[in-house]
N, C-alpha and C. Protein backbone atom coordinates (compact mmCIF):
# COMPACT_ATOMS: atom_id res chain seq x y z
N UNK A 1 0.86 -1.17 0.00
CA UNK A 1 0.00 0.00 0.00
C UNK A 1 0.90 1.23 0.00
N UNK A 2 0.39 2.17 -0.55
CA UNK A 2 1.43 3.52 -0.76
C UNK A 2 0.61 4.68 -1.05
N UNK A 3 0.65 5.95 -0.65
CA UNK A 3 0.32 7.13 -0.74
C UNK A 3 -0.69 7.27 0.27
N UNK A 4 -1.76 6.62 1.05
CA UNK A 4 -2.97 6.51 1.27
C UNK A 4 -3.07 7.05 2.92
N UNK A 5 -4.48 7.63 2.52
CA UNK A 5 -4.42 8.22 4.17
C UNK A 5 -5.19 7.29 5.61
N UNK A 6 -4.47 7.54 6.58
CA UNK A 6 -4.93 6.40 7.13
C UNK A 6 -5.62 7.10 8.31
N UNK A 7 -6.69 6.78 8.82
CA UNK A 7 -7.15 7.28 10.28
C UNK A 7 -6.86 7.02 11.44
N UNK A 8 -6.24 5.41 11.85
CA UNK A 8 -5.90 5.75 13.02
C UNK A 8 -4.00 5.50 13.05
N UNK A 9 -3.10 6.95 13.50
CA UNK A 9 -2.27 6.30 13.07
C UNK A 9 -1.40 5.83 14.61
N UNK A 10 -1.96 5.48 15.41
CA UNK A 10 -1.28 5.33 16.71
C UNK A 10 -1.13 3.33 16.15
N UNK A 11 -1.76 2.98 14.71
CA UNK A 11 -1.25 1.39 14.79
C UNK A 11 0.23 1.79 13.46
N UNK A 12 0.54 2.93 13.83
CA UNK A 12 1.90 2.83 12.41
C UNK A 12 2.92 3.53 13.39
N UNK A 13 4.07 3.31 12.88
CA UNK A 13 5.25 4.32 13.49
C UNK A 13 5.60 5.18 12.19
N UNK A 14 5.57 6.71 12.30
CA UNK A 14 6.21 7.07 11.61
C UNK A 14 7.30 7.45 11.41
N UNK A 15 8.43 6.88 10.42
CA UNK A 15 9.25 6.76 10.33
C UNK A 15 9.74 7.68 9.09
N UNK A 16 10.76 9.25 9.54
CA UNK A 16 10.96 10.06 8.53
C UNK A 16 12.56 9.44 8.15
N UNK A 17 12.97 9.09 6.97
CA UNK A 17 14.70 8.87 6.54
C UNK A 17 14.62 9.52 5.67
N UNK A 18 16.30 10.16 6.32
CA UNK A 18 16.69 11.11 5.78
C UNK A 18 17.95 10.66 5.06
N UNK A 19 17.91 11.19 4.38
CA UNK A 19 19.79 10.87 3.43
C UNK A 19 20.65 12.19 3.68
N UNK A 20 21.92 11.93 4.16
CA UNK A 20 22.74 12.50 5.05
C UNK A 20 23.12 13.78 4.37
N UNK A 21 23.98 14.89 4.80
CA UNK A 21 24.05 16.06 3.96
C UNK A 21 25.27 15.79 3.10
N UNK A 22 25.60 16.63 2.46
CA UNK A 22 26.37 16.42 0.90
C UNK A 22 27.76 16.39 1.36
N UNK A 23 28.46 15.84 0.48
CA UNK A 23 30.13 15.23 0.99
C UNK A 23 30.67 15.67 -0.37
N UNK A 24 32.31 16.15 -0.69
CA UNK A 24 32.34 16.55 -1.94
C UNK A 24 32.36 14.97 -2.58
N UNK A 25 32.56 13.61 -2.44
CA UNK A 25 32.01 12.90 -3.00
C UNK A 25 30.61 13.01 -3.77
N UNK A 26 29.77 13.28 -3.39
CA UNK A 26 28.51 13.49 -3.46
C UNK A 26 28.72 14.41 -5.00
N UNK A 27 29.60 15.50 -4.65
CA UNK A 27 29.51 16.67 -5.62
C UNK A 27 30.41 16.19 -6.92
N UNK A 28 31.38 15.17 -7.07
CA UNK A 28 32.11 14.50 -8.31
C UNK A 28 31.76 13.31 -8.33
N UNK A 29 29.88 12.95 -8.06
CA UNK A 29 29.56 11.70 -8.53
C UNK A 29 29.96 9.97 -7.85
N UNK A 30 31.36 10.67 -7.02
CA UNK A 30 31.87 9.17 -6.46
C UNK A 30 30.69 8.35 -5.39
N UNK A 31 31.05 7.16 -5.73
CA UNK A 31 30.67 6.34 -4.24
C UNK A 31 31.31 6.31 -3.04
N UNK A 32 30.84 6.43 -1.98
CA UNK A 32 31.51 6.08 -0.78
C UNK A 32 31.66 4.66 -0.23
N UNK A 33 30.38 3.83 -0.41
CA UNK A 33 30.38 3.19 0.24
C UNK A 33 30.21 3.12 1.82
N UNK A 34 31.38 2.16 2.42
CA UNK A 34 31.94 2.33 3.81
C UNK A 34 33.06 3.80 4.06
N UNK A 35 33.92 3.98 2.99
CA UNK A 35 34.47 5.26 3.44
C UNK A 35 33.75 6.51 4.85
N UNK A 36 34.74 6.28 5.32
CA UNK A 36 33.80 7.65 6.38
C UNK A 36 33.99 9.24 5.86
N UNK A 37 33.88 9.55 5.11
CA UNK A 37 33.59 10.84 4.43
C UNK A 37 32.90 11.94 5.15
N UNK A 38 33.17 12.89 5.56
CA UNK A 38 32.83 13.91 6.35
C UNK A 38 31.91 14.68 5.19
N UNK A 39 31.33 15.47 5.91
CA UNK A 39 30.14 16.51 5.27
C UNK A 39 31.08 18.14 4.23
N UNK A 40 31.06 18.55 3.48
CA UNK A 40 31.55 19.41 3.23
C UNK A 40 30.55 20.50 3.75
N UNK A 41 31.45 21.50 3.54
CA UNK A 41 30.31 23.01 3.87
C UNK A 41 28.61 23.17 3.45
N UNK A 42 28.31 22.67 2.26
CA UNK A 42 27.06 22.52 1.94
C UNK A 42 26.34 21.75 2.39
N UNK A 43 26.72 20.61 3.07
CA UNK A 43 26.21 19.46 3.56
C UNK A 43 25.96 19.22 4.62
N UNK A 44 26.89 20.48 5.64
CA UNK A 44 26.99 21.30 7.07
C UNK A 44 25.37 21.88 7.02
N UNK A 45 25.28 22.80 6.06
CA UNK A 45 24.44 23.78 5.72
C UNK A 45 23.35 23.27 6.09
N UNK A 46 23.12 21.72 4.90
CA UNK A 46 21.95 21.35 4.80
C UNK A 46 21.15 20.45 6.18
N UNK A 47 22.09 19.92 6.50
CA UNK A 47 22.11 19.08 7.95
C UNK A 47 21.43 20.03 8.83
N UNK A 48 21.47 21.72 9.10
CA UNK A 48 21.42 22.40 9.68
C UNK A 48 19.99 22.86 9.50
N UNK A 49 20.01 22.81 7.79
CA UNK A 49 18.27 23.31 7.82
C UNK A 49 17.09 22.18 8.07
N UNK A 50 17.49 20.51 7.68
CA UNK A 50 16.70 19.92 7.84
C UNK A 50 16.39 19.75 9.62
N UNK A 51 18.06 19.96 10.51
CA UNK A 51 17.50 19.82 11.90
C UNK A 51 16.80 20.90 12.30
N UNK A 52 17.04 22.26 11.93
CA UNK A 52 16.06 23.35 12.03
C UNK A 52 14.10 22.90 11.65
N UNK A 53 14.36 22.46 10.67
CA UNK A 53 12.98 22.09 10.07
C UNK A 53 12.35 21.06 11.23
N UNK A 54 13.06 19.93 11.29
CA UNK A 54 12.11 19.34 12.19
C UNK A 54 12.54 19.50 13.80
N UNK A 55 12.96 20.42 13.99
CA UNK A 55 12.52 20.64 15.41
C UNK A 55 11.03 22.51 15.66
N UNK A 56 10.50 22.20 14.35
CA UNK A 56 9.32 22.61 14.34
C UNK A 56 8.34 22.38 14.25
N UNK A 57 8.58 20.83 14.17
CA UNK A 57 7.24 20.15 13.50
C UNK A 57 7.02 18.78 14.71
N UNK A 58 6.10 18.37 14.95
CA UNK A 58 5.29 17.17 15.82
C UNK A 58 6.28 16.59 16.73
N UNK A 59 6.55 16.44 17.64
CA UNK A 59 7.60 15.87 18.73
C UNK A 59 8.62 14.54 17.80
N UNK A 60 9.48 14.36 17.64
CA UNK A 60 10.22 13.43 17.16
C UNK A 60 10.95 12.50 18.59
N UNK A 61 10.43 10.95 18.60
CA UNK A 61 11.07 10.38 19.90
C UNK A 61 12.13 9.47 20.29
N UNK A 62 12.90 9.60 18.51
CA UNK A 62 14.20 8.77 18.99
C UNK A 62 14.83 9.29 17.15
N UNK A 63 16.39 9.14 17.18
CA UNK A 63 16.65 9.76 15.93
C UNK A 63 17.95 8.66 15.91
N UNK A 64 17.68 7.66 14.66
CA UNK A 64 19.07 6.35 14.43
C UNK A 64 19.86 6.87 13.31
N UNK A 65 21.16 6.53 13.23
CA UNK A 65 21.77 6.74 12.20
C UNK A 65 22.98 5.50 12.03
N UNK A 66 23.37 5.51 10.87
CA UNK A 66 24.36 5.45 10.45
C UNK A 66 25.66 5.23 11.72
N UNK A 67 26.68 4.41 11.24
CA UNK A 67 27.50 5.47 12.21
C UNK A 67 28.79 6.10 11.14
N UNK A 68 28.43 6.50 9.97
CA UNK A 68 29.48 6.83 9.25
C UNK A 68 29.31 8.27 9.18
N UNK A 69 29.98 9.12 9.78
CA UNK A 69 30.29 10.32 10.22
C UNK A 69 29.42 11.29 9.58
N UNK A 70 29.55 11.07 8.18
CA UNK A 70 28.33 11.80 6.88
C UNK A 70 27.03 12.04 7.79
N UNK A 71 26.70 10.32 7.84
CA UNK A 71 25.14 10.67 8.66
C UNK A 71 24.95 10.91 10.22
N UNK A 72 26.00 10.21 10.96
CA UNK A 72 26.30 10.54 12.32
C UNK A 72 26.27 12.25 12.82
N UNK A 73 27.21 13.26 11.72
CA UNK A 73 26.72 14.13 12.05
C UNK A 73 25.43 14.79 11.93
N UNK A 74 24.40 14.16 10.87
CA UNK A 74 23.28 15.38 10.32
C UNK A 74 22.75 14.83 11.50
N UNK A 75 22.33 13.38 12.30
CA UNK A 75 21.73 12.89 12.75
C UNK A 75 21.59 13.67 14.37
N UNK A 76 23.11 13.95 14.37
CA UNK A 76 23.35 14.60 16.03
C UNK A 76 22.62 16.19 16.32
N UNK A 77 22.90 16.07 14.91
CA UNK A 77 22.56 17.85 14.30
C UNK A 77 20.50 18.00 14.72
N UNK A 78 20.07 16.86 14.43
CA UNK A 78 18.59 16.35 14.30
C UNK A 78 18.04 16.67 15.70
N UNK A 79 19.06 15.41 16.36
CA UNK A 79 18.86 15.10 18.00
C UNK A 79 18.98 16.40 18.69
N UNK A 80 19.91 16.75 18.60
CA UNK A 80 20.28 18.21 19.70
C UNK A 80 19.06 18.77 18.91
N UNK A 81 18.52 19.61 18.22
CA UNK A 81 17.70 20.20 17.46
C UNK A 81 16.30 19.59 17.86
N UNK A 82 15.96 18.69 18.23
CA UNK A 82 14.52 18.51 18.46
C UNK A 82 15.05 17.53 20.20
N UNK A 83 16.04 18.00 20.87
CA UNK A 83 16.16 17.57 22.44
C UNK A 83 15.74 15.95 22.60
N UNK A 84 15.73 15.16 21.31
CA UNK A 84 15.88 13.37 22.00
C UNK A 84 17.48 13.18 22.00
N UNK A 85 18.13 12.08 22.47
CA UNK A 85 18.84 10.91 22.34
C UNK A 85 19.07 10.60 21.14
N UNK A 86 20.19 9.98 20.72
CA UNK A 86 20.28 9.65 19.33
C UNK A 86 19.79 7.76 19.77
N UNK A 87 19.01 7.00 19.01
CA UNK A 87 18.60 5.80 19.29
C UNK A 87 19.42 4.93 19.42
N UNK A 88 20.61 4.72 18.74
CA UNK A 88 22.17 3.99 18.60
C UNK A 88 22.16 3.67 17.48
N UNK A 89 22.90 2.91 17.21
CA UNK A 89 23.02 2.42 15.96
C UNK A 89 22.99 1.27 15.33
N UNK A 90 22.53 0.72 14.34
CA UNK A 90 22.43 -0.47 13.53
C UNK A 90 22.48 0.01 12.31
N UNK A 91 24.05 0.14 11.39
CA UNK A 91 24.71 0.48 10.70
C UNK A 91 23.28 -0.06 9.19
N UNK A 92 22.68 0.83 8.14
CA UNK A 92 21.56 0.07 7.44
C UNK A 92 22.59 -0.17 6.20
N UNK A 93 23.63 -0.23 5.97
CA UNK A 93 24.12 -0.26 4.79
C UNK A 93 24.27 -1.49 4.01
N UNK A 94 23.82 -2.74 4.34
CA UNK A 94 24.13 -4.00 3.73
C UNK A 94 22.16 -4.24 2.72
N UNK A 95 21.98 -2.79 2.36
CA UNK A 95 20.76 -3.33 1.70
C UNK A 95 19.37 -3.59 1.92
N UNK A 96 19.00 -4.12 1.25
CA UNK A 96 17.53 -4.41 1.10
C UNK A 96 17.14 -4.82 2.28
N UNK A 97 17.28 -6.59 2.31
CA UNK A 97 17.28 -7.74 3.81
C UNK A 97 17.31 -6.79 4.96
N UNK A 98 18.74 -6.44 4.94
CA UNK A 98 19.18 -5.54 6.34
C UNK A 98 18.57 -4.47 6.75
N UNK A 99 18.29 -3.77 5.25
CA UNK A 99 17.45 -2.56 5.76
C UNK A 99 16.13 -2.47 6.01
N UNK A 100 15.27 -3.06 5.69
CA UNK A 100 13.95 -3.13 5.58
C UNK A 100 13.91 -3.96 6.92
N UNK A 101 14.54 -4.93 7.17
CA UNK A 101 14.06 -5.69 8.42
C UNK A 101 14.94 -4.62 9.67
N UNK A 102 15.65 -3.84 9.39
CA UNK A 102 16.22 -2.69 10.66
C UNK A 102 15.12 -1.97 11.00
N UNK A 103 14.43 -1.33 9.84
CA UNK A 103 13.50 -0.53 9.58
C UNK A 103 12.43 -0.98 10.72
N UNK A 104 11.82 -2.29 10.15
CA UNK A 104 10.81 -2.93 10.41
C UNK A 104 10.82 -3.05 12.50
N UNK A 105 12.01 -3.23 13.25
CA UNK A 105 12.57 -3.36 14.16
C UNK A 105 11.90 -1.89 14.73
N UNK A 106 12.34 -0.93 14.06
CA UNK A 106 12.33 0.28 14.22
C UNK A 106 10.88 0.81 14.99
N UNK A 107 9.84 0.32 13.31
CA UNK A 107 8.76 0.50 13.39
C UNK A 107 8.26 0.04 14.98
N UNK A 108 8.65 -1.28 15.06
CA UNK A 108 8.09 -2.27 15.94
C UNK A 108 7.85 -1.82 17.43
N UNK A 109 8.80 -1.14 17.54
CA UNK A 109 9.52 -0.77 18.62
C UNK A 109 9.16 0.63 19.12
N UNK A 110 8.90 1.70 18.15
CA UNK A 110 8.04 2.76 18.44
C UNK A 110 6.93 3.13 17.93
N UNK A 111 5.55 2.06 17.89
CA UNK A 111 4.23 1.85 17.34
C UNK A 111 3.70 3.50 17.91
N UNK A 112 3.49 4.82 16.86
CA UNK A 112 2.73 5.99 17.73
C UNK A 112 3.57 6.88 17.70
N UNK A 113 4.69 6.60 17.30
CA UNK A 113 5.82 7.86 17.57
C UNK A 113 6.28 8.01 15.89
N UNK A 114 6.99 9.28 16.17
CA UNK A 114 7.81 10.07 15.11
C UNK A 114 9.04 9.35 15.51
N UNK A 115 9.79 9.11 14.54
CA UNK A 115 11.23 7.99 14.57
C UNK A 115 12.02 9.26 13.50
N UNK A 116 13.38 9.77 13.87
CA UNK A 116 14.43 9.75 12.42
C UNK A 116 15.08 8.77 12.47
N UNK A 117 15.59 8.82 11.38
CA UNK A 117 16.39 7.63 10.67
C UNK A 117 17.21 7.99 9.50
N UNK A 118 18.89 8.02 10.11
CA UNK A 118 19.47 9.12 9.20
C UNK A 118 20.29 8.57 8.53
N UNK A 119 20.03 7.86 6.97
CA UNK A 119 20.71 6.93 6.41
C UNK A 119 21.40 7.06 4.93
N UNK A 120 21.89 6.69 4.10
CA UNK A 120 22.17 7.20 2.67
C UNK A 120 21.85 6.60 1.43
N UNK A 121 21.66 6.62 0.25
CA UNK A 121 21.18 7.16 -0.65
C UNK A 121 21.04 5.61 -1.24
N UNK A 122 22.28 4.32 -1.03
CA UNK A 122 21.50 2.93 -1.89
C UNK A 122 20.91 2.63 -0.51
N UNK A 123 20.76 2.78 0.67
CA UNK A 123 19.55 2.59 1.48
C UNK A 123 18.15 2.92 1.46
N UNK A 124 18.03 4.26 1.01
CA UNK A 124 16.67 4.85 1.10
C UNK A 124 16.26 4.16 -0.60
N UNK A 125 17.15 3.89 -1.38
CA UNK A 125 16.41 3.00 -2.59
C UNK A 125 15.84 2.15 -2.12
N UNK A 126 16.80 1.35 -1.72
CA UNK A 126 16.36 0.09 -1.03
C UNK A 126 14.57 -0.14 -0.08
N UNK A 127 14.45 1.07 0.44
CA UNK A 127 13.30 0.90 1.54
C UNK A 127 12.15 1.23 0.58
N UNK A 128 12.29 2.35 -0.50
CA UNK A 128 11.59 2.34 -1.15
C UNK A 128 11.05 1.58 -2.47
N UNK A 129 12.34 0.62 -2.58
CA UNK A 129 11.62 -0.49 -3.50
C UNK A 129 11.10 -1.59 -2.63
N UNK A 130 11.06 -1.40 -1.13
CA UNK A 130 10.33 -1.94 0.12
C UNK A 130 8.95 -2.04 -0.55
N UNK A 131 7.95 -1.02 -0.56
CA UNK A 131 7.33 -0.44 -0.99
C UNK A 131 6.43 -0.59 -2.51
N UNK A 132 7.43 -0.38 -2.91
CA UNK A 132 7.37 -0.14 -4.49
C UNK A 132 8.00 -1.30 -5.74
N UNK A 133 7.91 -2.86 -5.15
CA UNK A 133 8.81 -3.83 -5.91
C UNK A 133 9.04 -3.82 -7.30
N UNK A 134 8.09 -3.45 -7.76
CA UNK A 134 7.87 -3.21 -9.33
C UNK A 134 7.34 -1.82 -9.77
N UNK A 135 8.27 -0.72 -9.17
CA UNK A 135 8.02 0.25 -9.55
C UNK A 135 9.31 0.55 -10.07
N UNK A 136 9.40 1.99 -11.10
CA UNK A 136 10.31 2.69 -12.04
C UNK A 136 10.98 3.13 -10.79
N UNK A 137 12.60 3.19 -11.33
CA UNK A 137 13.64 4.16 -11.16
C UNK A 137 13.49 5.34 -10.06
N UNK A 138 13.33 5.43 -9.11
CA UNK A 138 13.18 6.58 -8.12
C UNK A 138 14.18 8.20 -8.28
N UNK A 139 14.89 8.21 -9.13
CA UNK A 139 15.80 9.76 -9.51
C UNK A 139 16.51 9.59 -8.83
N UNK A 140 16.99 10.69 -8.50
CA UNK A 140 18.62 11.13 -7.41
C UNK A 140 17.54 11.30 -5.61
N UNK A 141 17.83 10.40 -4.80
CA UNK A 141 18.18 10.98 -3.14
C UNK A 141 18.67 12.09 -3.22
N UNK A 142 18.13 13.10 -2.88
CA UNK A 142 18.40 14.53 -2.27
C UNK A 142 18.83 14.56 -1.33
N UNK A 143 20.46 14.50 -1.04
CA UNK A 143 20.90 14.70 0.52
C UNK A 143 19.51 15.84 1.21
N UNK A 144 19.48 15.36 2.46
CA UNK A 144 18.50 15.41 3.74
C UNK A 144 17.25 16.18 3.23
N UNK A 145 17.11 15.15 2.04
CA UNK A 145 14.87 15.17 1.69
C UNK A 145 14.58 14.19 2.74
N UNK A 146 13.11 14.64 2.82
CA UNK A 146 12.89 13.85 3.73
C UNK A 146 11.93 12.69 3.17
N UNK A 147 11.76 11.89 3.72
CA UNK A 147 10.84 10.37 3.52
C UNK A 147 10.69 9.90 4.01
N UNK A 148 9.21 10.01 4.26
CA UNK A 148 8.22 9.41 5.41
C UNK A 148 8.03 7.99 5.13
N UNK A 149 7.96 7.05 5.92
CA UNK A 149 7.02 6.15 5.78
C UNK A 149 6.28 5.70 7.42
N UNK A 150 5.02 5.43 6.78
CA UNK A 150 4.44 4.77 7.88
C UNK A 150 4.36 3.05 8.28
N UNK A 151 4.88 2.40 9.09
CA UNK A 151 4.87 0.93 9.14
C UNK A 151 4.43 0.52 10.20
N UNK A 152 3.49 -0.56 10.00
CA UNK A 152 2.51 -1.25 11.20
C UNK A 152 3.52 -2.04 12.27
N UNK A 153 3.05 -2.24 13.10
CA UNK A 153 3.62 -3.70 12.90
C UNK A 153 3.05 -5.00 12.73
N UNK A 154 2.34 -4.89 11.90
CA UNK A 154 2.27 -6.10 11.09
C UNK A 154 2.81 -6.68 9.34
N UNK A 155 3.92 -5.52 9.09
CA UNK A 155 4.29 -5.04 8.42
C UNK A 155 4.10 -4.35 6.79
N UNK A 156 2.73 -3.65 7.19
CA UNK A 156 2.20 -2.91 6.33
C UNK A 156 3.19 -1.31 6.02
N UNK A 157 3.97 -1.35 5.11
CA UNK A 157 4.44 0.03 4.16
C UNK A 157 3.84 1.03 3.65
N UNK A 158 3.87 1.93 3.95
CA UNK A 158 3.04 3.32 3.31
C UNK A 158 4.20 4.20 3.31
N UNK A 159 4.14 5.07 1.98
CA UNK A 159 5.02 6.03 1.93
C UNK A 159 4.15 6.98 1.97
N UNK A 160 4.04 8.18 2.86
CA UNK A 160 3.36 9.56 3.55
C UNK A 160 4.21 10.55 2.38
N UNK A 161 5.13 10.63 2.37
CA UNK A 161 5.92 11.82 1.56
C UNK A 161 7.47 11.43 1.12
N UNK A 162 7.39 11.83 -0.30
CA UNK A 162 8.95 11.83 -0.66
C UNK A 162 9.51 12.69 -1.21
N UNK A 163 10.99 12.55 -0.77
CA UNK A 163 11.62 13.67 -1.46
C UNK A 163 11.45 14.82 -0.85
N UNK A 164 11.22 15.20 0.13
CA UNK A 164 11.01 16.78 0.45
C UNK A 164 12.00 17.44 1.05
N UNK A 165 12.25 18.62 0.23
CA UNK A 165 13.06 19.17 0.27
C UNK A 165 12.96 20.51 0.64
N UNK A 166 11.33 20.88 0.91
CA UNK A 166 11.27 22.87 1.16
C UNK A 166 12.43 23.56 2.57
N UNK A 167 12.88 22.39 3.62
CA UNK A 167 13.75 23.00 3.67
C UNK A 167 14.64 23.56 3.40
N UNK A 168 15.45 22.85 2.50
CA UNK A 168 16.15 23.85 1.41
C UNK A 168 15.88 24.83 0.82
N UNK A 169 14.81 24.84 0.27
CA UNK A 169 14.17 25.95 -0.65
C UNK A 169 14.25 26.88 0.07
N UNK A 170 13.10 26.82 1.18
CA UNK A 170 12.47 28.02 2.15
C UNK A 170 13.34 28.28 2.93
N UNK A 171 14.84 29.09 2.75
CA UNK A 171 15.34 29.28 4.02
C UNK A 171 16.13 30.86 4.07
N UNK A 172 16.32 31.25 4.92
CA UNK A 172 16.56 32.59 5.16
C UNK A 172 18.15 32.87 4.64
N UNK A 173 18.89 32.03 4.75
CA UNK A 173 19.99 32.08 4.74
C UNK A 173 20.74 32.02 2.83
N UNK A 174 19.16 32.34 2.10
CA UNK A 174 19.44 32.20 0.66
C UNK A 174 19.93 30.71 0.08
N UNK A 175 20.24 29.61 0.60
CA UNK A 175 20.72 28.49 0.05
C UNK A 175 20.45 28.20 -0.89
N UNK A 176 20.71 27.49 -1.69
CA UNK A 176 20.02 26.98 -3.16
C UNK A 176 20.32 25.45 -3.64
N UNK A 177 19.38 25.07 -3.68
CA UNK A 177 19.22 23.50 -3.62
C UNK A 177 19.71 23.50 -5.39
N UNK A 178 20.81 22.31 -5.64
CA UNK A 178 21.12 22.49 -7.00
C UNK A 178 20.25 21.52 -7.62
């Protein structure tokens, strides 16, 4: 199931993942992989507006990441910014299997709550061909768009929103999302 609105949502966790802020990898196309690659200045930036953004919006009650520094920082950036704990870690990078059943853990575990989940870019494919098995090509991950999903636990998938990016857009500080 995908896009659909649901009424009661205290049986879903919502779960926002984010893809980490920009690394000059990011900016000459490379992969990282496992590399621990730090954030460049833009990626500082962006980390900054998405934790700005959601520490305006609905209580957020636990924020997981990565622990590869890229996402470790936007994630800390998140936590301090909306006053939880960072959740710890269970590294999502081995994929589909790993990620979707981390995810699923996730869900399980905070049925009613706002969850981050601050992960990178063949992960958030991954969750969304969760979702979407036989769907087209998803574009470029927008370092720190955001993407909702809602998951039962009985493990029902809904994607609430993708790709969002008006933090970037909307911000005082002139930024410009390329």
């Amino acid at each position: 199931m995908a896009y659909n609105s649901i009424n009661d949502c205290s049986k879903y966790a919502e779960i926002i993942v984010i893809r980490h802020g920009e690394t000059e990898w990011n900016v000459d196309g490379r992969l990282q992989g496992q590399l621990d690659v730090e954030l460049n200045e833009t990626g500082r930036q962006q980390a900054f507006l998405v934790a700005e953004r959601l520490s305006k919006e609905p209580k957020i009650s636990a924020v997981y990441s990565s622990d590869l520094k890229r996402a470790s920082y936007t994630a800390e950036l998140i936590a301090k910014n909306c006053g939880v704990h960072q959740g710890g870690g269970e590294s999502l990078n081995q994929l589909y299997e790993r990620s979707t059943s981390a995810l699923q853990r996730i869900a399980n575990k905070h049925q009613g709550e706002r969850i981050v989940v601050v992960s990178h870019d063949v992960t958030i494919r991954a969750l969304h061909r969760k979702v979407f098995p036989h769907g087209k090509p998803i574009g470029k991950v927008i370092n720190t768009s955001l993407n909702v999903f809602l998951i039962s636990d009985k493990g029902e998938w809904i994607v609430k929103t993708w790709g969002d990016v008006n933090h970037l857009l909307n911000n005082a500080a002139g930024f410009m999302l390329e």
